[in-house]
N, C-alpha and C. Protein backbone atom coordinates (compact mmCIF):
# COMPACT_ATOMS: atom_id res chain seq x y z
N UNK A 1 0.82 -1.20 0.00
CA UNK A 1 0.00 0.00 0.00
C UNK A 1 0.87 1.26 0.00
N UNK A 2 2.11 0.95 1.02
CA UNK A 2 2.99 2.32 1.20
C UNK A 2 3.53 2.72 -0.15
N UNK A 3 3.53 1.54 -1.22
CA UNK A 3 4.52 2.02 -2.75
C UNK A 3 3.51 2.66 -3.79
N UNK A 4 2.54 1.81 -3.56
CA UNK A 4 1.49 2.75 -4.28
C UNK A 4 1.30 4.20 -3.84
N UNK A 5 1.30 4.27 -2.65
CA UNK A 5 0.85 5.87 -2.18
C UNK A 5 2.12 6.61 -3.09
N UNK A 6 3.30 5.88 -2.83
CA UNK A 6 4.62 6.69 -2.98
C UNK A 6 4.32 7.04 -4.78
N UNK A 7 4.31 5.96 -5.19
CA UNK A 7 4.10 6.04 -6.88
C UNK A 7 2.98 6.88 -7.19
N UNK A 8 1.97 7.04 -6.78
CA UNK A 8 0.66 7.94 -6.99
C UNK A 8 1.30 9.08 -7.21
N UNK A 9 1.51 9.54 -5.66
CA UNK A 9 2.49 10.93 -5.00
C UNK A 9 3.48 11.44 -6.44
N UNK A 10 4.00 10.56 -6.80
CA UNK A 10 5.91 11.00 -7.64
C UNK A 10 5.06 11.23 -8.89
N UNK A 11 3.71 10.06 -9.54
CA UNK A 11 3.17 10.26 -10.49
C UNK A 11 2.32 12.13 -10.91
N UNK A 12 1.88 12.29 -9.88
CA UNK A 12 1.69 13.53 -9.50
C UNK A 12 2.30 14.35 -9.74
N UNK A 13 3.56 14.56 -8.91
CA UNK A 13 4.15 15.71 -8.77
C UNK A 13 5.17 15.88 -10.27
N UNK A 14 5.31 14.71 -10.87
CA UNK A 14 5.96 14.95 -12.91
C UNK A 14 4.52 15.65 -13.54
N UNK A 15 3.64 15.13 -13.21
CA UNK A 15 2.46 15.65 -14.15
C UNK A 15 2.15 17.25 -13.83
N UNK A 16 2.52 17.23 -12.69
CA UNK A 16 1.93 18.61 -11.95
C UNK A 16 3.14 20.08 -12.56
N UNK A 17 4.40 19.14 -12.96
CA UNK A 17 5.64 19.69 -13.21
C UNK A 17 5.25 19.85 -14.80
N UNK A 18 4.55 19.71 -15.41
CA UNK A 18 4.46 19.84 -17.02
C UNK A 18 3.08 21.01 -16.89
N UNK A 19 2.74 21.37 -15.87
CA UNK A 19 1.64 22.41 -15.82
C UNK A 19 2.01 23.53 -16.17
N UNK A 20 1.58 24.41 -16.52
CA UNK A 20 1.74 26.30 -16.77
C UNK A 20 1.68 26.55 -15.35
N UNK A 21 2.82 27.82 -14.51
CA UNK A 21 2.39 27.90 -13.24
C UNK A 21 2.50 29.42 -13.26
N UNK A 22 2.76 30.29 -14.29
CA UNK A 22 2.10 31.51 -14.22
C UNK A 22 1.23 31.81 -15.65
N UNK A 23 1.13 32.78 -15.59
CA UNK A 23 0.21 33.65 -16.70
C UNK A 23 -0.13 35.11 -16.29
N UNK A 24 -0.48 35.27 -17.69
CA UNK A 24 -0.06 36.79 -18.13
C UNK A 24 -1.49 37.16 -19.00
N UNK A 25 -2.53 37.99 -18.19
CA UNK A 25 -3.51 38.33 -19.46
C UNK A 25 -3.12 39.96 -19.94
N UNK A 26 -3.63 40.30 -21.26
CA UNK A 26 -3.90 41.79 -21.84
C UNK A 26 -5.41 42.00 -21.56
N UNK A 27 -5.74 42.92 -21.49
CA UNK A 27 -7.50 43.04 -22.05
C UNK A 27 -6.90 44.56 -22.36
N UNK A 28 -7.57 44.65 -23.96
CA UNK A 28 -6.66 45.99 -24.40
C UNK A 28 -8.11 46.78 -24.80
N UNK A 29 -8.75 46.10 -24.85
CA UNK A 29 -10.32 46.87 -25.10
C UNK A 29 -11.11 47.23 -23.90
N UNK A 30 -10.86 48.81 -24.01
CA UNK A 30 -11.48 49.29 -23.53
C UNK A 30 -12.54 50.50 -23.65
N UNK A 31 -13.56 49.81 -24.48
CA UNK A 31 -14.18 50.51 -24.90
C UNK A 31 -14.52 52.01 -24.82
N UNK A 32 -13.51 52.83 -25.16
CA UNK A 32 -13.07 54.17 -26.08
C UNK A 32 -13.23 54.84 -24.22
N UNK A 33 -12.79 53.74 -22.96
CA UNK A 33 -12.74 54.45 -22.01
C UNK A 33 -11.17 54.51 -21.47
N UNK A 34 -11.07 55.38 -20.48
CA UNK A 34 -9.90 55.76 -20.03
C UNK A 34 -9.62 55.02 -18.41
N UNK A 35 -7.87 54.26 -18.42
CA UNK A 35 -7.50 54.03 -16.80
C UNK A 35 -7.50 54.51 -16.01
N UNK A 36 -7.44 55.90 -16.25
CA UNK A 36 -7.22 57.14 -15.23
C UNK A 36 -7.49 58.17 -15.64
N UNK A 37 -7.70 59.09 -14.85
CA UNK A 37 -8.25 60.74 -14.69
C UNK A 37 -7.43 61.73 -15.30
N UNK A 38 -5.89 60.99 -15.35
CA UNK A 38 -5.20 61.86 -15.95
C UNK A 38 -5.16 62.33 -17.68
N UNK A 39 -5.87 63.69 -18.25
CA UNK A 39 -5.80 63.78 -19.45
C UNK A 39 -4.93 63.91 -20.40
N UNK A 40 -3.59 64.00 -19.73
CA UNK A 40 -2.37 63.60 -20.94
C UNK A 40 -1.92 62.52 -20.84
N UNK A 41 -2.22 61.06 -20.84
CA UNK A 41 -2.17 59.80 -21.07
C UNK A 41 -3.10 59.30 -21.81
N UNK A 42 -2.57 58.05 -22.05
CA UNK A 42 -3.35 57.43 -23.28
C UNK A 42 -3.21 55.91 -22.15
N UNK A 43 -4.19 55.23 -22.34
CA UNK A 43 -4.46 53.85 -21.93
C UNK A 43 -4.14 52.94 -22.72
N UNK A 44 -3.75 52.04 -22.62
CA UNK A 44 -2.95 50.64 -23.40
C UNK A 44 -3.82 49.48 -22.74
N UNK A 45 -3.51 49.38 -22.10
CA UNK A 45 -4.72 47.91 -21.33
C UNK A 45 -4.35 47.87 -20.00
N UNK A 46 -5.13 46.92 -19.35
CA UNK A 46 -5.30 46.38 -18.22
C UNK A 46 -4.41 44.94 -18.22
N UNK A 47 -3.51 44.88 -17.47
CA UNK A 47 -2.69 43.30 -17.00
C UNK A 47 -3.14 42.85 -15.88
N UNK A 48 -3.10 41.39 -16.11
CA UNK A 48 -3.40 40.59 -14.64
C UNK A 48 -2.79 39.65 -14.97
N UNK A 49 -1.89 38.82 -13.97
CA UNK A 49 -0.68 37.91 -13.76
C UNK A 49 -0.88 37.46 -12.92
N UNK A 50 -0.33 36.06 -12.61
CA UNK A 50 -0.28 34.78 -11.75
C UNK A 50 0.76 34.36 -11.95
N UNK A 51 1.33 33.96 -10.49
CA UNK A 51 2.97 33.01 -10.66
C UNK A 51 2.26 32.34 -8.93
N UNK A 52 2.53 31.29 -9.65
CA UNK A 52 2.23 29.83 -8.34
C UNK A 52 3.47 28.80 -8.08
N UNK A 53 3.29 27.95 -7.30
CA UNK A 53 3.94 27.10 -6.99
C UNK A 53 4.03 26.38 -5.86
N UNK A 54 4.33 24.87 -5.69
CA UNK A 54 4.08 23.58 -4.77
C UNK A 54 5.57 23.35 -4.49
N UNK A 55 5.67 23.93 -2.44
CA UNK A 55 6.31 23.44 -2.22
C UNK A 55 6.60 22.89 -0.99
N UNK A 56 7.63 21.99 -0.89
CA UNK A 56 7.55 20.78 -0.34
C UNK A 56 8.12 21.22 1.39
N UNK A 57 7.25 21.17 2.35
CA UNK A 57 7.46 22.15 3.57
C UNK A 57 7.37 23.66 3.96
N UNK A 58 7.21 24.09 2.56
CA UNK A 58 7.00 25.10 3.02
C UNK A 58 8.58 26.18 2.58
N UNK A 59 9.25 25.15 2.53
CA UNK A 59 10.75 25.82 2.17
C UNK A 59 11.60 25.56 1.07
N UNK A 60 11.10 23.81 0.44
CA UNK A 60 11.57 23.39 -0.95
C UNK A 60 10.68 23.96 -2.10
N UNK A 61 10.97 24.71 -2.98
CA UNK A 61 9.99 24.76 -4.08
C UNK A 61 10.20 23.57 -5.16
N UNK A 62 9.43 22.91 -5.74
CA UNK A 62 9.46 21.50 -6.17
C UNK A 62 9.17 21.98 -7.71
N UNK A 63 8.35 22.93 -8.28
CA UNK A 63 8.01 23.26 -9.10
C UNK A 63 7.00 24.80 -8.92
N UNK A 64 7.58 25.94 -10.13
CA UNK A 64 7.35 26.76 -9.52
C UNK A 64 7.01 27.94 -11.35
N UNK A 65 6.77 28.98 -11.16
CA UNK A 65 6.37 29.47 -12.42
C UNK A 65 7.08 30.09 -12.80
N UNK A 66 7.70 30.13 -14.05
CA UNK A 66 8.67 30.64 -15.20
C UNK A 66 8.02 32.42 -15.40
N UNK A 67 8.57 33.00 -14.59
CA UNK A 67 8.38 34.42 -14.85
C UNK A 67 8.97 35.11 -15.91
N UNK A 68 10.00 34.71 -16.62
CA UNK A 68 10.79 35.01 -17.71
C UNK A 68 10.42 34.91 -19.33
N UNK A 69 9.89 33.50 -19.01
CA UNK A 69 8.71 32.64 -19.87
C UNK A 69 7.53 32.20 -19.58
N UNK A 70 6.37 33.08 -19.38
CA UNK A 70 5.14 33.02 -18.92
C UNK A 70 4.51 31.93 -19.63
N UNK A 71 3.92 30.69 -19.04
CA UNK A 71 3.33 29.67 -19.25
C UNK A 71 4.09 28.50 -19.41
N UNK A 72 5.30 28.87 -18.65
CA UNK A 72 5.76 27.75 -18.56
C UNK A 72 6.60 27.42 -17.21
N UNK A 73 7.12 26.13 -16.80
CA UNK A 73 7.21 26.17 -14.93
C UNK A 73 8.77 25.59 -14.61
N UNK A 74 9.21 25.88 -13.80
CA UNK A 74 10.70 25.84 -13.26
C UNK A 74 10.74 24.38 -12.56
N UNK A 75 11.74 23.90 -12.55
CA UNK A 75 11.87 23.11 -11.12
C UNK A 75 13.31 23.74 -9.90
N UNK A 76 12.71 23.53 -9.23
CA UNK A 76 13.70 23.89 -7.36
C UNK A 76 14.28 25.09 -7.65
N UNK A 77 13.38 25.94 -8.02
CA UNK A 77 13.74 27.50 -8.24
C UNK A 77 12.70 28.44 -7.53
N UNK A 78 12.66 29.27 -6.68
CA UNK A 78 11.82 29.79 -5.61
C UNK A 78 11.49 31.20 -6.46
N UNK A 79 10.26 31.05 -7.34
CA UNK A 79 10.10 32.29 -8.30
C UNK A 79 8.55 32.98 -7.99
N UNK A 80 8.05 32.29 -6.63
CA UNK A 80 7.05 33.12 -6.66
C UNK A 80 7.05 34.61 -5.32
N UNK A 81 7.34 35.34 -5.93
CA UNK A 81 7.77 36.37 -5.22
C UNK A 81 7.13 37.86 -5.93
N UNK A 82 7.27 38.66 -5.13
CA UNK A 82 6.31 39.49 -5.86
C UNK A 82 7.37 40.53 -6.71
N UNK A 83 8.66 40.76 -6.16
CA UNK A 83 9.48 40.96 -7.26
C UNK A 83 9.36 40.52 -8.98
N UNK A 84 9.30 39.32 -8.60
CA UNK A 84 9.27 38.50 -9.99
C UNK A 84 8.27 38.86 -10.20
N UNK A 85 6.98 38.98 -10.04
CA UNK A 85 5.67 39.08 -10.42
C UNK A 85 5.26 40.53 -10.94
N UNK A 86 6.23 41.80 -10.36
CA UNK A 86 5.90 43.07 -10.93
C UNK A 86 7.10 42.87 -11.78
N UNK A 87 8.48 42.49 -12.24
CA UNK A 87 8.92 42.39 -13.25
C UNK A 87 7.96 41.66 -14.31
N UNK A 88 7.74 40.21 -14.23
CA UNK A 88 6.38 40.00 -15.41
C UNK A 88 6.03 40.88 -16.08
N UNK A 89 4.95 41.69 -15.14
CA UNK A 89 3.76 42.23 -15.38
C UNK A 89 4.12 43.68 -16.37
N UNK A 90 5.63 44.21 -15.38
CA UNK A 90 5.79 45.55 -16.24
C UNK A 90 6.38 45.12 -17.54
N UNK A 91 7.13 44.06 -17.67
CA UNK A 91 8.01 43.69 -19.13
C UNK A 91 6.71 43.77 -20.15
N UNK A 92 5.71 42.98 -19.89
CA UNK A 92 4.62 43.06 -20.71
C UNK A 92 3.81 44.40 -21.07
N UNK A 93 4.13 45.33 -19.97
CA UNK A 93 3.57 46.82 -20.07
C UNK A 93 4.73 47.16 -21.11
N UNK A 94 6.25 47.11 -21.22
CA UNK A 94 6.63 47.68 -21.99
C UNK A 94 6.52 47.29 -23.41
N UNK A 95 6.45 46.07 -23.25
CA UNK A 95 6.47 45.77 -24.84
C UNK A 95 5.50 46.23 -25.31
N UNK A 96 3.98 46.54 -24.65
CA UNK A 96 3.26 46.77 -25.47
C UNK A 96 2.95 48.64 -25.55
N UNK A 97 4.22 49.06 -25.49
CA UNK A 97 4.60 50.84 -25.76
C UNK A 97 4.06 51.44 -24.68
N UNK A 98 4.08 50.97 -23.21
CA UNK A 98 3.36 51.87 -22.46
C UNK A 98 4.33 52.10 -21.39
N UNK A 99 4.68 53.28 -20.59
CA UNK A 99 5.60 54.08 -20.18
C UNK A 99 4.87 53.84 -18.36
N UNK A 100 4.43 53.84 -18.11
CA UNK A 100 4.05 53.64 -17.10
C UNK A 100 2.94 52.70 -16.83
N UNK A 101 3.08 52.15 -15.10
CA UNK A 101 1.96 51.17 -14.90
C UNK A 101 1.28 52.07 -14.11
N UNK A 102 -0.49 52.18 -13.91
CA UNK A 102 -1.08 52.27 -12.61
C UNK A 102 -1.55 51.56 -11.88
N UNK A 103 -1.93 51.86 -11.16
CA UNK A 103 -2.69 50.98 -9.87
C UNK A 103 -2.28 49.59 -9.62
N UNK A 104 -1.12 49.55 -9.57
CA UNK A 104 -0.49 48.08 -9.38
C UNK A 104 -0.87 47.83 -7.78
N UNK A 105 -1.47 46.05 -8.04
CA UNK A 105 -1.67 45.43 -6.94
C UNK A 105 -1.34 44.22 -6.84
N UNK A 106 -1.02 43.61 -6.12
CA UNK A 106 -0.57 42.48 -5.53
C UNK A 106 -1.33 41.80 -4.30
N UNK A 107 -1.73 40.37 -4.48
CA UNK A 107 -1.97 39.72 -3.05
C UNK A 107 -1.05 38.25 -3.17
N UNK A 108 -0.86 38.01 -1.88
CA UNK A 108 -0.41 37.11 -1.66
C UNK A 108 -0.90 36.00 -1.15
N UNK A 109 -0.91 34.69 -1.24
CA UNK A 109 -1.59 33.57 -0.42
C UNK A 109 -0.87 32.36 -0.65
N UNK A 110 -1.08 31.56 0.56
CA UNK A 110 -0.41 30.20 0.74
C UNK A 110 -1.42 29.04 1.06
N UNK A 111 -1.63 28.00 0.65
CA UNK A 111 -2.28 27.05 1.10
C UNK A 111 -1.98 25.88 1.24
N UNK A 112 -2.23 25.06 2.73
CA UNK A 112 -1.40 24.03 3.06
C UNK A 112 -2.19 22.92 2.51
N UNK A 113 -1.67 21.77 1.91
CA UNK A 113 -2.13 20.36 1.96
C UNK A 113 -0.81 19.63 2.38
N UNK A 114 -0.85 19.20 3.94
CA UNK A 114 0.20 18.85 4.29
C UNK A 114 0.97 17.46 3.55
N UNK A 115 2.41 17.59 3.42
CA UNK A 115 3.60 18.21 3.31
C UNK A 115 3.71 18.99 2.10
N UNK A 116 3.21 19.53 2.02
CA UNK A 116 3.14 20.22 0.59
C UNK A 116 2.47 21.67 0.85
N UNK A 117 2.58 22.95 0.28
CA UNK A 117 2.03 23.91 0.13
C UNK A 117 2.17 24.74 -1.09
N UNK A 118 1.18 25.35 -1.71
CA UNK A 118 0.83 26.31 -2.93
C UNK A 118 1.14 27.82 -2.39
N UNK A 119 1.96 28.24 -2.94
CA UNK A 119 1.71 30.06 -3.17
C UNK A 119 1.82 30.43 -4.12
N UNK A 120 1.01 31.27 -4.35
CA UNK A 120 0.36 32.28 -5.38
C UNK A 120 0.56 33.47 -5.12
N UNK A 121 0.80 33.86 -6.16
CA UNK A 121 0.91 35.47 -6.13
C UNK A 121 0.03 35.97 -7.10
N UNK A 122 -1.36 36.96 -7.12
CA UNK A 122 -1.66 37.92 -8.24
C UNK A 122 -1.52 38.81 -8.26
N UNK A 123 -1.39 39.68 -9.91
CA UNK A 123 -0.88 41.14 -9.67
C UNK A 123 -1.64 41.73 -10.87
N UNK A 124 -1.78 43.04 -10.57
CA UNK A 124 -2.97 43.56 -12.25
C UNK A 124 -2.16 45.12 -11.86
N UNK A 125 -2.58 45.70 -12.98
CA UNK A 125 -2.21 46.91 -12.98
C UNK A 125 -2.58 47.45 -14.38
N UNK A 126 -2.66 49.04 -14.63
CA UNK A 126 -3.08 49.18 -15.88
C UNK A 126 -1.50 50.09 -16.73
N UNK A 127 -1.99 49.92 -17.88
CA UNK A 127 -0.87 50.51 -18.38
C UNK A 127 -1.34 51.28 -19.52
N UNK A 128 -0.82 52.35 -19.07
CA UNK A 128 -0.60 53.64 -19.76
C UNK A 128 0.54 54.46 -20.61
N UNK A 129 0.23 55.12 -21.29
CA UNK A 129 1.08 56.08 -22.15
C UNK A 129 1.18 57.36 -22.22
């Protein structure tokens, strides 16, 4: 019974390792409205980002989200941080010609399924020109 659990478990955690563990949306339509109050800017879109990851105590990251390469996932690399997560978010503000972010937010959360735990990070912000 104990090898099966073990094999289930390992079967898991390869499959879980071929997952996307961040992402990156645009929503660039905004119907002919504005991010902000300010009238010498121009609006580009709205971003919202996710970087997750399962790890093992709480202190091993086992598999974790490719902030560099959005939609795709690391192994034993500790990338969910909110550093990494406003780099993401602004690289994508620049490429798409916009000079500044607003209203950048961030939350953080952890959730235990013991020996194992998930953190997540989301972050949105709008971007402007």
């Amino acid at each position: 019974m104990f090898k099966k659990t073990i094999m289930v478990l390992a079967a898991a955690a390869v499959l879980a390792g071929f997952t996307a563990c961040s992402s990156l949306e645009t929503a660039p339509q905004l119907n002919n409205l504005k991010l902000t109050t300010n009238p010498n800017v121009t609006s580009v879109a709205h971003l919202n980002g996710q970087v997750w990851g399962v790890y093992f105590l709480n202190l091993l990251p086992l598999f974790t989200g490719n902030t560099a390469k959005v939609g795709q996932s690391v192994v034993f690399k500790d990338t969910v941080k909110v550093e990494n997560a406003v780099r993401m978010i602004t690289k994508k503000a620049s490429s798409l010609d916009a000079t500044t972010v607003t209203d950048l937010q961030s939350t953080r959360s952890d959730f235990w399924i013991f020996p194992f735990t998930i953190k997540t990070i989301d972050i949105s912000g709008n971007a402007v020109k």
